[in-house]
C-alpha atoms as a PDB file:
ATOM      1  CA  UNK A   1       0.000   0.000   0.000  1.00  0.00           C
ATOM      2  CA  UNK A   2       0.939   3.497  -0.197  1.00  0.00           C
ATOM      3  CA  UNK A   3       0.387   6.337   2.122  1.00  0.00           C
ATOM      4  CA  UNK A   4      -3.161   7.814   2.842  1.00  0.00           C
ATOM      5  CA  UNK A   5      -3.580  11.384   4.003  1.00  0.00           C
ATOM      6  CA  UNK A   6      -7.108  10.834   5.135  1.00  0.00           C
ATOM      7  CA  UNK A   7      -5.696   8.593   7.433  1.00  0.00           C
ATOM      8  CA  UNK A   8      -2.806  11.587   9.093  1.00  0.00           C
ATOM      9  CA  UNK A   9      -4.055  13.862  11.137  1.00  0.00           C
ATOM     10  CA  UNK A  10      -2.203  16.467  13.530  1.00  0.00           C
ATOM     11  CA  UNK A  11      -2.860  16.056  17.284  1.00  0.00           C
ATOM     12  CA  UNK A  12      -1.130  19.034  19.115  1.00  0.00           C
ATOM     13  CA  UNK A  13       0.563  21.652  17.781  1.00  0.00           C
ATOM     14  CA  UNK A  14       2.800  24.804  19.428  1.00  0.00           C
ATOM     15  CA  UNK A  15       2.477  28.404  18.498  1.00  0.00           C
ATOM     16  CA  UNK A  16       6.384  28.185  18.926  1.00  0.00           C
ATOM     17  CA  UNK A  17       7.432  26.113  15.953  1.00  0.00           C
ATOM     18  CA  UNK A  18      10.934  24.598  18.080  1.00  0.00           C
ATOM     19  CA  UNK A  19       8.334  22.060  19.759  1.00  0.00           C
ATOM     20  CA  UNK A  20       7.433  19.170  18.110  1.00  0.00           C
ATOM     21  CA  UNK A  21       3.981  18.470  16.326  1.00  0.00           C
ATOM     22  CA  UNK A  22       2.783  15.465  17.111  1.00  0.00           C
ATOM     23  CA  UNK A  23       0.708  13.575  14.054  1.00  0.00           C
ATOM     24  CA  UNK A  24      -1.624  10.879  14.477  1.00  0.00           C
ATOM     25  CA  UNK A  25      -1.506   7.870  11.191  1.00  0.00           C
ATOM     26  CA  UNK A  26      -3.404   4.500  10.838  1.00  0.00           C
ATOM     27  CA  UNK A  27      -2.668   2.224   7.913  1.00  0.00           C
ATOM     28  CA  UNK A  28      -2.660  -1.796   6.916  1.00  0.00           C
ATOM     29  CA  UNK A  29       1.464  -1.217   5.845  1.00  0.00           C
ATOM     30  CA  UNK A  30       3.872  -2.714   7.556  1.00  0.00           C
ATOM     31  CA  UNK A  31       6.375  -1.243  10.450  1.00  0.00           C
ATOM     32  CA  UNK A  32       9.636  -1.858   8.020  1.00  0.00           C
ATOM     33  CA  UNK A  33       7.338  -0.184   4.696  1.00  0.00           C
ATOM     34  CA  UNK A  34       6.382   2.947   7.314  1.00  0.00           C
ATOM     35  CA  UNK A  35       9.619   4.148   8.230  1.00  0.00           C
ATOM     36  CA  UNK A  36      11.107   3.458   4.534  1.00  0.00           C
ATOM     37  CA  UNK A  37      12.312   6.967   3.103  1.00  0.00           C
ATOM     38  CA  UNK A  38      10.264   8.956   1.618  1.00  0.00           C
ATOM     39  CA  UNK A  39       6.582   7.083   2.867  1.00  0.00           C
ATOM     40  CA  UNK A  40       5.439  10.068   4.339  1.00  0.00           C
ATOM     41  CA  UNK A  41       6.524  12.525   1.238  1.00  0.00           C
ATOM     42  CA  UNK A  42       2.793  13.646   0.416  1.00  0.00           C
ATOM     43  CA  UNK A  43       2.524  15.258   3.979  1.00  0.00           C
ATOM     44  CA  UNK A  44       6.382  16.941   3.686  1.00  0.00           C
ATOM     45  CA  UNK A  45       5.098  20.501   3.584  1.00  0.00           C
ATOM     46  CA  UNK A  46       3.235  20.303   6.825  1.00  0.00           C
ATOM     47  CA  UNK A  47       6.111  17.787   8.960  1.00  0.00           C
ATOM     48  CA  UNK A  48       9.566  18.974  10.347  1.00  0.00           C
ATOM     49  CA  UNK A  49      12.519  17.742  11.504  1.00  0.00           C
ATOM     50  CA  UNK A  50      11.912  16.210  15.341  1.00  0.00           C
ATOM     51  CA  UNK A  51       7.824  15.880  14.771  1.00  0.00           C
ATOM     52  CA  UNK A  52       6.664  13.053  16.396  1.00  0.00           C
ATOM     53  CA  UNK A  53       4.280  10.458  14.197  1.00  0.00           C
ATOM     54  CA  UNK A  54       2.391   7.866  16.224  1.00  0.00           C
ATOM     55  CA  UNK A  55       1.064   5.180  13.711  1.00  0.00           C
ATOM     56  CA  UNK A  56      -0.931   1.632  14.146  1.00  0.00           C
ATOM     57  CA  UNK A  57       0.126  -0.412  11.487  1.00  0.00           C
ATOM     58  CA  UNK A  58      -0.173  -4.078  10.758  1.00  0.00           C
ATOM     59  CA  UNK A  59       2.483  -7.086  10.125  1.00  0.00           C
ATOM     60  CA  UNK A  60       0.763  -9.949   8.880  1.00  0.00           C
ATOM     61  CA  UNK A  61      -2.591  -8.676   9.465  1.00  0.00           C
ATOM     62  CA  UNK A  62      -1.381  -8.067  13.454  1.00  0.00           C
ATOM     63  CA  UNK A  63      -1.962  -4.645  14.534  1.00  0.00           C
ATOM     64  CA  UNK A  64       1.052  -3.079  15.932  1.00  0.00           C
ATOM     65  CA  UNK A  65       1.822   0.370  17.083  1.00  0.00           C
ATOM     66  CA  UNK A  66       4.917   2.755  17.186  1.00  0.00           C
ATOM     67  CA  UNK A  67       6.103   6.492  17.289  1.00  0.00           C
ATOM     68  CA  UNK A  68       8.598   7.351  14.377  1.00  0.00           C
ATOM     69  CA  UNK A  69       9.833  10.371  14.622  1.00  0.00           C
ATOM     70  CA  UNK A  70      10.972  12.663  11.764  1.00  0.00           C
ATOM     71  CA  UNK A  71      14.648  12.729  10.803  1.00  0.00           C
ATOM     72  CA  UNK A  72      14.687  14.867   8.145  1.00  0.00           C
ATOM     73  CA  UNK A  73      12.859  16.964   5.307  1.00  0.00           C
ATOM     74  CA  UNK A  74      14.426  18.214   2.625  1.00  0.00           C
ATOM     75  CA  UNK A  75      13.679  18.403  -1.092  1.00  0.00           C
ATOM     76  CA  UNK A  76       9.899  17.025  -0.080  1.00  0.00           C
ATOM     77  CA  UNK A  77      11.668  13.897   0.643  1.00  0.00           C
ATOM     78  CA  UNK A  78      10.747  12.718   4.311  1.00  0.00           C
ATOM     79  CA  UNK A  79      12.757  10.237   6.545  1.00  0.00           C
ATOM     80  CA  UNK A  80      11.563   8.916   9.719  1.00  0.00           C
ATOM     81  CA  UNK A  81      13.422   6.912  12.438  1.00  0.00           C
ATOM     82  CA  UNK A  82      12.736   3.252  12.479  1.00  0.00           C
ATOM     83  CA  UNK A  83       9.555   3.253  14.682  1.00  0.00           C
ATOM     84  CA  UNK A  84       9.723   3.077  18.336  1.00  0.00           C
ATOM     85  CA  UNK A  85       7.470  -0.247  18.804  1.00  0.00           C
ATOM     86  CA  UNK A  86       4.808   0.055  22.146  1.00  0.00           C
ATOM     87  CA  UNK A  87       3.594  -2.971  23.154  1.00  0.00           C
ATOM     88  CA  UNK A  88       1.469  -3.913  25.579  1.00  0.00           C
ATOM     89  CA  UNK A  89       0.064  -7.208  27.842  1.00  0.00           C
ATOM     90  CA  UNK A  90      -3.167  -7.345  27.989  1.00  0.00           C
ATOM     91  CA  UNK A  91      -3.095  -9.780  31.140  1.00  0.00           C
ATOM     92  CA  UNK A  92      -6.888 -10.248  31.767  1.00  0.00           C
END
């Protein structure tokens, strides 16, 4: 799959643009195809450098979630950090 901008949405924001936006994403693609250069590309004129993207993917049809953060933007090509994976126990 490709990214989907009706799927990105911003979820805080600063009036002082030195603090990180943080962006909300939900798709079916893989972790490893998320953080693969130049994914998020269609959204590089509203990212920066050190915004924070938390995303629920899926590998293998699993849902998984992480926060990849934005290495850098230049040229409307965006990087991201490979994701920082949560996971969670769900002990009940």
């Amino acid at each position: 799959m490709a990214f989907d901008k009706s799927n990105f949405a911003r979820m805080s924001t600063s009036a002082n643009s030195s603090i990180p936006t943080l962006w909300g994403y939900s798709t079916a693609d893989a972790t490893t195809v998320v953080d693969g250069a130049g994914y998020f590309n269609n959204v590089s004129g509203d990212v920066q450098v050190g915004d924070l993207i938390m995303a629920n993917t899926s590998t293998g049809g699993t849902l998984a979630s992480g926060i990849y953060q934005v290495s850098s933007n230049a040229s409307g090509v965006v990087d991201t950090n490979n994701a920082l994976v949560v996971t969670a126990t769900d002990s009940d």
